[in-house]
N, C-alpha and C. Protein backbone atom coordinates (compact mmCIF):
# COMPACT_ATOMS: atom_id res chain seq x y z
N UNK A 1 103.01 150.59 55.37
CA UNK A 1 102.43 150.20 56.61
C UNK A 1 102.67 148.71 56.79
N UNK A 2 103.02 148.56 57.72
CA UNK A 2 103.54 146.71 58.42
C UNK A 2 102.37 146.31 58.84
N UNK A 3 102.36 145.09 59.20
CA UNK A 3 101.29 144.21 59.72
C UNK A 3 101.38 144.54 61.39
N UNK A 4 102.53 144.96 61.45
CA UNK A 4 102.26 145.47 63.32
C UNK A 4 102.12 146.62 63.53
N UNK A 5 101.50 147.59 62.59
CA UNK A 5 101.10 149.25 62.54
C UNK A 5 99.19 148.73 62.42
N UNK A 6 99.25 147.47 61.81
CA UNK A 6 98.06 147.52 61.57
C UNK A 6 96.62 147.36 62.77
N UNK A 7 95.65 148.40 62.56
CA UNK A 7 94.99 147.80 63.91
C UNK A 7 94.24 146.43 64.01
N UNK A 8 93.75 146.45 65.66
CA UNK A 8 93.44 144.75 65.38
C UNK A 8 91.71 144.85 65.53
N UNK A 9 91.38 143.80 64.39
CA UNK A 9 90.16 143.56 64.04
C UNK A 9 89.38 142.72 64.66
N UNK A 10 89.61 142.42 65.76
CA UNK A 10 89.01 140.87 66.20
C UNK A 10 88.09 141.73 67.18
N UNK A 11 87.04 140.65 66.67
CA UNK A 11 85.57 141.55 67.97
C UNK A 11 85.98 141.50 69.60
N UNK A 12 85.44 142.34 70.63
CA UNK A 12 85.56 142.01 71.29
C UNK A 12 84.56 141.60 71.99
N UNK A 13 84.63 140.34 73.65
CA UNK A 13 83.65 139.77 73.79
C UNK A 13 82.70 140.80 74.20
N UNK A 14 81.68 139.84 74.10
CA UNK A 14 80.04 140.57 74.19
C UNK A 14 80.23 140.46 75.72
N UNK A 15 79.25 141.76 75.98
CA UNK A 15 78.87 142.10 77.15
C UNK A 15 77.31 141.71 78.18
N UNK A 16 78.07 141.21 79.06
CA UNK A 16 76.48 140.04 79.65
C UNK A 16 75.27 141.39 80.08
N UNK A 17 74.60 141.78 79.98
CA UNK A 17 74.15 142.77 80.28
C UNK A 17 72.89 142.48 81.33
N UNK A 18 73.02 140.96 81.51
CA UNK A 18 72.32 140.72 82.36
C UNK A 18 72.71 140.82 84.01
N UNK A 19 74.23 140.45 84.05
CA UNK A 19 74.44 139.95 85.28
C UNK A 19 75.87 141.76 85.31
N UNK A 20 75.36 142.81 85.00
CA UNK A 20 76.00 143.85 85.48
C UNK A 20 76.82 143.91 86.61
N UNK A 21 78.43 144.54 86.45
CA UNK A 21 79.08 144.48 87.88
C UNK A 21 78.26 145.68 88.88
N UNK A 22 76.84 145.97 88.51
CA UNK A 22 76.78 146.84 89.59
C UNK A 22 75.50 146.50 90.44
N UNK A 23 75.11 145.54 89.88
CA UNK A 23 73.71 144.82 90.42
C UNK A 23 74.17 143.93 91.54
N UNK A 24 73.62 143.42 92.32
CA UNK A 24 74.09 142.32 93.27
C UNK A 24 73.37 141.09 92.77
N UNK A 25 74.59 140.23 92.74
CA UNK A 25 73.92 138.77 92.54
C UNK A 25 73.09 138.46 93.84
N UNK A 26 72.22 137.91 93.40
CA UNK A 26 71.01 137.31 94.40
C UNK A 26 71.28 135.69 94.12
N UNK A 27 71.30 134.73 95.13
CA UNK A 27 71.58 133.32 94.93
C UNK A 27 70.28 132.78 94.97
N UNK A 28 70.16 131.39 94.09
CA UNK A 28 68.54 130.97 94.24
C UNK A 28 68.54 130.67 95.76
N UNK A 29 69.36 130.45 96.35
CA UNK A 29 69.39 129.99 98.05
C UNK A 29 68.51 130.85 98.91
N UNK A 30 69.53 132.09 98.23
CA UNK A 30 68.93 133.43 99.58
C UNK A 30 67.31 133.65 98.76
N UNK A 31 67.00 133.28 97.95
CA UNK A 31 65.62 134.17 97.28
C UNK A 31 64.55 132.85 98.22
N UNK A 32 64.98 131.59 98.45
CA UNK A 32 64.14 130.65 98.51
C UNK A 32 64.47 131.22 100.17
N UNK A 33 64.68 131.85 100.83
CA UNK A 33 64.99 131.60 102.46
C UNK A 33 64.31 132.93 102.33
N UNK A 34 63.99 133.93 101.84
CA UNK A 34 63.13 134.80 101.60
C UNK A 34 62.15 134.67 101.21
N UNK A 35 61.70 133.96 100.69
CA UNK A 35 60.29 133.52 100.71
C UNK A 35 59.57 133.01 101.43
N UNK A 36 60.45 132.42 102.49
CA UNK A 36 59.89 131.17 103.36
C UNK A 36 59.75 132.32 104.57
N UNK A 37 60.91 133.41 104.42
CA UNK A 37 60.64 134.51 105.71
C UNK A 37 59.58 135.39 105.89
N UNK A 38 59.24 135.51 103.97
CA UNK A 38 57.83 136.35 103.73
C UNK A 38 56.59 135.85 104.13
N UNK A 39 56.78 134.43 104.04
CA UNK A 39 55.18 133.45 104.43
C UNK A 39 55.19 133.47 105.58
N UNK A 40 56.17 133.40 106.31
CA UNK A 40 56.56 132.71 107.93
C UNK A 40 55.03 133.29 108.55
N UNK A 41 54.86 134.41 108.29
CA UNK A 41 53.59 135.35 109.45
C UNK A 41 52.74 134.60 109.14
N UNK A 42 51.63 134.84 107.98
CA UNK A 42 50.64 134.75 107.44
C UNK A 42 50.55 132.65 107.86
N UNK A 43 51.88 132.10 107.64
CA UNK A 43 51.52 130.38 107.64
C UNK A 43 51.43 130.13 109.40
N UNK A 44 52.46 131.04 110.44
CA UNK A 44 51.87 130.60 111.61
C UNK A 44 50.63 131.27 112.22
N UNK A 45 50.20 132.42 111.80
CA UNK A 45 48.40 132.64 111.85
C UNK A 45 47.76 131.54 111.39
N UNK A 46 47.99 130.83 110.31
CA UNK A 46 46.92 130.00 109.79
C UNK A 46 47.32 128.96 110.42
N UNK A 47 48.09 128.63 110.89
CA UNK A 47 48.42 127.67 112.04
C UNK A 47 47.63 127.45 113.47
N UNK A 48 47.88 128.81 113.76
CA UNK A 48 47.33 129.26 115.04
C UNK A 48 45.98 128.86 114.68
N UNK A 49 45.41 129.63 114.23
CA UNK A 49 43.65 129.61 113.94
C UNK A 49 43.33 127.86 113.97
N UNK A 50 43.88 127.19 113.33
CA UNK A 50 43.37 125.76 113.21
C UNK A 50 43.68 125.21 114.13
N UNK A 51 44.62 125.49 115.17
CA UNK A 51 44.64 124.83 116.51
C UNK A 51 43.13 125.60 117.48
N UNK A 52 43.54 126.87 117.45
CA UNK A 52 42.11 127.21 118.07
C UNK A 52 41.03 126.72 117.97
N UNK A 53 40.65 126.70 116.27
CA UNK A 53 39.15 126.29 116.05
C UNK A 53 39.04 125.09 116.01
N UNK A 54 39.79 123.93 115.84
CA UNK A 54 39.75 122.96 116.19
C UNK A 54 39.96 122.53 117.58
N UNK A 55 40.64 123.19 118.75
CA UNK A 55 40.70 122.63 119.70
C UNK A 55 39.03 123.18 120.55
N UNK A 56 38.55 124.37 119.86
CA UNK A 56 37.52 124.78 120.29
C UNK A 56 35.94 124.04 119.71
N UNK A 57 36.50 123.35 118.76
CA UNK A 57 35.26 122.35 118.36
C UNK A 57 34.98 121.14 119.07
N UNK A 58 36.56 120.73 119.58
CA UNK A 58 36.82 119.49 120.23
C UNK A 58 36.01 119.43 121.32
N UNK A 59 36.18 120.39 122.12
CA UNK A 59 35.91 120.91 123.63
C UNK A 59 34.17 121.20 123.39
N UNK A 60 33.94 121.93 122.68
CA UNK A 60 32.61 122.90 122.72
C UNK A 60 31.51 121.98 122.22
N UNK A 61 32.02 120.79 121.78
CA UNK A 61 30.71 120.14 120.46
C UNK A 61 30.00 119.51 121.77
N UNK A 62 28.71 119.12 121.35
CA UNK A 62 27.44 118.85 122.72
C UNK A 62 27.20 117.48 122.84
N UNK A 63 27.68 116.81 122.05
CA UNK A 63 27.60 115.27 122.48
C UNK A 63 29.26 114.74 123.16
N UNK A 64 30.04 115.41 123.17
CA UNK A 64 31.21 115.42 123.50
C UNK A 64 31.61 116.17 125.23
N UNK A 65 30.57 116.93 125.76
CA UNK A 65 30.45 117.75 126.52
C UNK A 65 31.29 117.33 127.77
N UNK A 66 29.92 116.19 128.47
CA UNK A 66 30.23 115.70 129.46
C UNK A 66 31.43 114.53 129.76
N UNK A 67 31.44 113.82 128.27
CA UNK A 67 33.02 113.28 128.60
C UNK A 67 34.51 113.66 128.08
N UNK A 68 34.16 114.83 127.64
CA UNK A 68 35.99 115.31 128.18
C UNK A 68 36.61 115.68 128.98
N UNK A 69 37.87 115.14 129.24
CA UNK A 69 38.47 115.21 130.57
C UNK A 69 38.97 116.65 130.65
N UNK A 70 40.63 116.86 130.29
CA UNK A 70 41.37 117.83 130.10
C UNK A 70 40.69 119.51 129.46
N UNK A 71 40.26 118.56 128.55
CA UNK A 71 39.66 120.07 127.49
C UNK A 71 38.34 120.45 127.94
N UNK A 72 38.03 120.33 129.01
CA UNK A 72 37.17 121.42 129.70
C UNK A 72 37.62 122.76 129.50
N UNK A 73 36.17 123.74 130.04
CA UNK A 73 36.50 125.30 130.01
C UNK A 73 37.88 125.22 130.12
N UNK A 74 38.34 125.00 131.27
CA UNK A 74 39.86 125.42 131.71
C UNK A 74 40.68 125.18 130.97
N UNK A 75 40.63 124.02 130.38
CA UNK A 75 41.74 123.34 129.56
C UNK A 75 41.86 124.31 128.26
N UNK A 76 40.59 124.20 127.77
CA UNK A 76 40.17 124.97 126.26
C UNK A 76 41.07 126.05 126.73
N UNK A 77 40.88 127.07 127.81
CA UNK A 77 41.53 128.27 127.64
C UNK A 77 42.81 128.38 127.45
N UNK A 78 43.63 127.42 128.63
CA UNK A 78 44.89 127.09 128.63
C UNK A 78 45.67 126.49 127.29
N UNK A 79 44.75 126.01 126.65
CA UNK A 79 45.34 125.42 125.35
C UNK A 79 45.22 126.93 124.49
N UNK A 80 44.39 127.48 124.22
CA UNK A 80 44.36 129.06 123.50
C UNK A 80 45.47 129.82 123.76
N UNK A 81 45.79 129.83 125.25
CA UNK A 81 45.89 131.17 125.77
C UNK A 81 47.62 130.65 125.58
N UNK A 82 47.58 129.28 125.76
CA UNK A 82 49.41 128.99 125.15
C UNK A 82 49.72 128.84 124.16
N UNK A 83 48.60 128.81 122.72
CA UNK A 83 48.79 128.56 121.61
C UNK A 83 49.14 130.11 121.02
N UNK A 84 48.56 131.13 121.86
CA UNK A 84 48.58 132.08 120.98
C UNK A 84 50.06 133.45 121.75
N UNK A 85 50.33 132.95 122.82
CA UNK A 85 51.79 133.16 122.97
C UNK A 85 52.56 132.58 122.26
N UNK A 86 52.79 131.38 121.98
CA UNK A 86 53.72 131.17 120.93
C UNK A 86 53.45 131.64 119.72
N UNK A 87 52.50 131.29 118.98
CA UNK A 87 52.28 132.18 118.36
C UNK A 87 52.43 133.94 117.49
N UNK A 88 52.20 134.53 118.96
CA UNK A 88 52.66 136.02 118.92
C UNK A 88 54.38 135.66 119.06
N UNK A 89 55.42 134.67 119.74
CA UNK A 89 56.19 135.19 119.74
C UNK A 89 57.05 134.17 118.64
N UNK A 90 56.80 133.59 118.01
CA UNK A 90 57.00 133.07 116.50
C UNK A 90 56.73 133.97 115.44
N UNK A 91 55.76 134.89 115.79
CA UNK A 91 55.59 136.30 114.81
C UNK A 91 56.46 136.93 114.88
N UNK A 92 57.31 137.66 115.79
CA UNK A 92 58.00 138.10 116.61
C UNK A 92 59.16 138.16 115.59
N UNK A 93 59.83 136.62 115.99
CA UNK A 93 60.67 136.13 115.80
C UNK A 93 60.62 136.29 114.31
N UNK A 94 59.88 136.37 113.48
CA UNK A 94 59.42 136.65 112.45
C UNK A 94 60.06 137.84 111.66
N UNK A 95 59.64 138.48 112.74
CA UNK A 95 59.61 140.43 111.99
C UNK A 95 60.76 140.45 112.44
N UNK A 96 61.52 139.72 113.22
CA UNK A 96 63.21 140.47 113.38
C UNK A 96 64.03 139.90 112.40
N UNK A 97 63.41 138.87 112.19
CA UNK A 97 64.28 138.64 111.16
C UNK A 97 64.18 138.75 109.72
N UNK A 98 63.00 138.89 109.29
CA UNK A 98 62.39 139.78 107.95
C UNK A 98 63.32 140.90 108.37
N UNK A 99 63.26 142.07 109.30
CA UNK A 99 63.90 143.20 109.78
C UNK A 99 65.34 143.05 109.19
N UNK A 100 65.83 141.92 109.91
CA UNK A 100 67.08 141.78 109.70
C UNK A 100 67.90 141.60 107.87
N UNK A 101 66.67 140.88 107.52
CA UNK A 101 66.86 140.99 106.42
C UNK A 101 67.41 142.55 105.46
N UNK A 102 66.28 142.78 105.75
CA UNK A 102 65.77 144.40 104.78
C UNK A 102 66.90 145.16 105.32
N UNK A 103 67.35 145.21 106.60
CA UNK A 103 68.50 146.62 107.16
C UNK A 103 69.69 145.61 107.32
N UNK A 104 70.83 145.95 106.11
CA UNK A 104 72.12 145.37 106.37
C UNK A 104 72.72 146.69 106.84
N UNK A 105 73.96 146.26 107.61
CA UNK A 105 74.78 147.30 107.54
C UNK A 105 75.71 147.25 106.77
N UNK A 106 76.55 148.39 106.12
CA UNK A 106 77.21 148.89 105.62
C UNK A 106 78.95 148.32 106.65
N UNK A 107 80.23 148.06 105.96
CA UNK A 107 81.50 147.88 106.42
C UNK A 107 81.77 149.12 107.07
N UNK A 108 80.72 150.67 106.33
CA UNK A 108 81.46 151.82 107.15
C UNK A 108 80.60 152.31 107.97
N UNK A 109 80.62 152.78 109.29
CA UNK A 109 79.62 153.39 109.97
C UNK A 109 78.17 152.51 109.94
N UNK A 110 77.28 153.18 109.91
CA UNK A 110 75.43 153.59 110.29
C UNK A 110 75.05 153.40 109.20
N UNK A 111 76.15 153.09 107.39
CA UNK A 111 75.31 153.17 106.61
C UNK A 111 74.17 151.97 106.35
N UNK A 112 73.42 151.99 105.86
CA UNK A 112 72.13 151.22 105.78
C UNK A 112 72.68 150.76 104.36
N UNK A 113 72.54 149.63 103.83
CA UNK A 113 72.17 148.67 102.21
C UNK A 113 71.12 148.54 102.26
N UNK A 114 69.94 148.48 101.15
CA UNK A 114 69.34 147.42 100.93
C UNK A 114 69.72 146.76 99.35
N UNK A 115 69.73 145.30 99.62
CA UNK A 115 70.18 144.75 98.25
C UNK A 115 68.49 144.57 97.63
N UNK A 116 68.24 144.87 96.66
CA UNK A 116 67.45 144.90 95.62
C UNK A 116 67.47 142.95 95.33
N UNK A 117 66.43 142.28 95.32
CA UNK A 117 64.83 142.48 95.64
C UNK A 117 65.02 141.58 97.04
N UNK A 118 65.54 141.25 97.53
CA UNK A 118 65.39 140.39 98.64
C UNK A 118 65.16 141.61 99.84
N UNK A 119 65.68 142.49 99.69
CA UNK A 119 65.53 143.78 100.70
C UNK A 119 64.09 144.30 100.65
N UNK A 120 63.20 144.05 99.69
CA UNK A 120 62.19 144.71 99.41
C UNK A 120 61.49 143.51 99.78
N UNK A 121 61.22 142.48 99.49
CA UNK A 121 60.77 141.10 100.53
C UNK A 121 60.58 141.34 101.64
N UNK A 122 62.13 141.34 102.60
CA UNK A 122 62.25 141.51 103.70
C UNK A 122 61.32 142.79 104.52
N UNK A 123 61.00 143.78 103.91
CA UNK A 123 60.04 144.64 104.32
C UNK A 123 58.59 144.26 104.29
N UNK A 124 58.35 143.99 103.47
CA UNK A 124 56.94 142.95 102.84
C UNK A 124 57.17 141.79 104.32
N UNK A 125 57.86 141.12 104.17
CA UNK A 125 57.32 140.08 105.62
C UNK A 125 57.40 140.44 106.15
N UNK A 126 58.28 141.64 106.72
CA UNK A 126 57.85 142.06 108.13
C UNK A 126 56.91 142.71 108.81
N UNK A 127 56.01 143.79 107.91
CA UNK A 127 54.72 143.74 107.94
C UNK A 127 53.71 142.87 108.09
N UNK A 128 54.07 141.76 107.13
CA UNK A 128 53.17 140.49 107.50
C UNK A 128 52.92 140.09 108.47
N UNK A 129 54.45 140.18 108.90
CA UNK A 129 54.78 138.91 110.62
C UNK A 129 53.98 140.00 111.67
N UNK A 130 54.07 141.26 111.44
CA UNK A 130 53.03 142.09 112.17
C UNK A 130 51.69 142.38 112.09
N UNK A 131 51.02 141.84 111.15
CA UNK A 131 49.41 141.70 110.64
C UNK A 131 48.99 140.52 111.12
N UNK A 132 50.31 139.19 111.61
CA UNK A 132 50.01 138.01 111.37
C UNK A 132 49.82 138.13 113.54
N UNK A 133 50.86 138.61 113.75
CA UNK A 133 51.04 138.92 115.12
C UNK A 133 49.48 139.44 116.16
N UNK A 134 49.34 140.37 115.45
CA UNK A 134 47.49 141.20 115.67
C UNK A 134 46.53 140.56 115.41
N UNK A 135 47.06 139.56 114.42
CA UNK A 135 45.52 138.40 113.79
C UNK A 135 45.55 137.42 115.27
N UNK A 136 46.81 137.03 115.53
CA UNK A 136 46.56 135.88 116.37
C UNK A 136 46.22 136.60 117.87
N UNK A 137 46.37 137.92 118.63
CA UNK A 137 46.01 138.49 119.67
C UNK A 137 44.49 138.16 119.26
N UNK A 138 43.92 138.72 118.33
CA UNK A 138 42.62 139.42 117.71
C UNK A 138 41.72 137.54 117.67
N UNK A 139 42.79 136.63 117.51
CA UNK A 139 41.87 135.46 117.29
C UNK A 139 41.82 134.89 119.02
N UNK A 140 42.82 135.03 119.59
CA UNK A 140 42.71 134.49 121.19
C UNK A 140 42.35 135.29 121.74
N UNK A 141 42.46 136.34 121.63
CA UNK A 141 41.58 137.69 123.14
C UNK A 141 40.47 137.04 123.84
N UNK A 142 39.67 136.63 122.70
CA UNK A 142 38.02 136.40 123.06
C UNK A 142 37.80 135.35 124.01
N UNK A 143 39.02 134.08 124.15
CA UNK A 143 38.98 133.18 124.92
C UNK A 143 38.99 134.03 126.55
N UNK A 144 39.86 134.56 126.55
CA UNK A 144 39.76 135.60 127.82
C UNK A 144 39.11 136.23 128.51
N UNK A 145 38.26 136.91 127.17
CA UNK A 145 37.29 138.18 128.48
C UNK A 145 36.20 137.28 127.94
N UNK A 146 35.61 135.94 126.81
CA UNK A 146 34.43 135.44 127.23
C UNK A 146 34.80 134.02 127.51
N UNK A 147 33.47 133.26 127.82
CA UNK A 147 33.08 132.22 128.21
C UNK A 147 33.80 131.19 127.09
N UNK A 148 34.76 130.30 127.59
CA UNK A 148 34.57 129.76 125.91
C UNK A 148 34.33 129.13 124.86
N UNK A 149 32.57 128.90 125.85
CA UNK A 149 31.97 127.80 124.97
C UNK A 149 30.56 128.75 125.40
């Protein structure tokens, strides 16, 4: 037997078993722009609310009554009633694009992807941006059908 009959002994390289060709790389980029899409609802509700209750303390407090100009009844409402349209449509804007996230399409046809975990995020905020959407109707309605002070 020759040295070129002989088989070859040399290890071969190790296998990353972390980063599998069948997993999708996720970039720290896209995970951090997913996170910020998952909060988006829940941070402009809590947005919303502190313009309300603060613009409604401003207006409503009793030593403050008779000299405010603008933020009278009227004003108070008008400031609500525009805070919480944007609002709802910053939610909006929210869930389509959480949406957009979660449903890629496929190169062939109608098929649907979701890439594993940013796809599962993207469902998670978009629920949000719709809990967050109902919070802010549910926090301005009341300016409407009551008095609002």
């Amino acid at each position: 037997m020759s040295t070129a009959d002989a088989p070859d002994t040399t290890p071969a390289p190790p296998v990353d078993t972390l980063r599998a060709p069948h997993e999708p790389a996720v970039t720290p980029g896209r995970v951090a722009s997913s996170l910020a899409l998952l909060l988006a609802g829940p941070a402009i509700w809590m947005a919303h609310f502190w313009i309300v209750y603060l613009a409604a303390e401003a207006s409503c407090t009793a030593e403050r009554r008779p000299t405010v100009g603008f933020t009278g009844d009227r004003g108070l409402t008008a400031i609500i009633v525009v805070a919480t349209v944007i609002g709802v449509g910053l939610c909006v804007a929210s869930a389509f694009a959480n949406r957009a996230q979660h449903v890629r399409r496929a190169d062939r046809g109608d098929q649907r992807v979701n890439p594993a975990p940013v796809g599962e995020l993207g469902r998670l905020g978009l629920w949000l941006a719709i809990g967050a959407a109902v919070s802010i109707v549910a926090v301005g309605l009341p300016i409407v059908v009551l008095a609002p002070c």
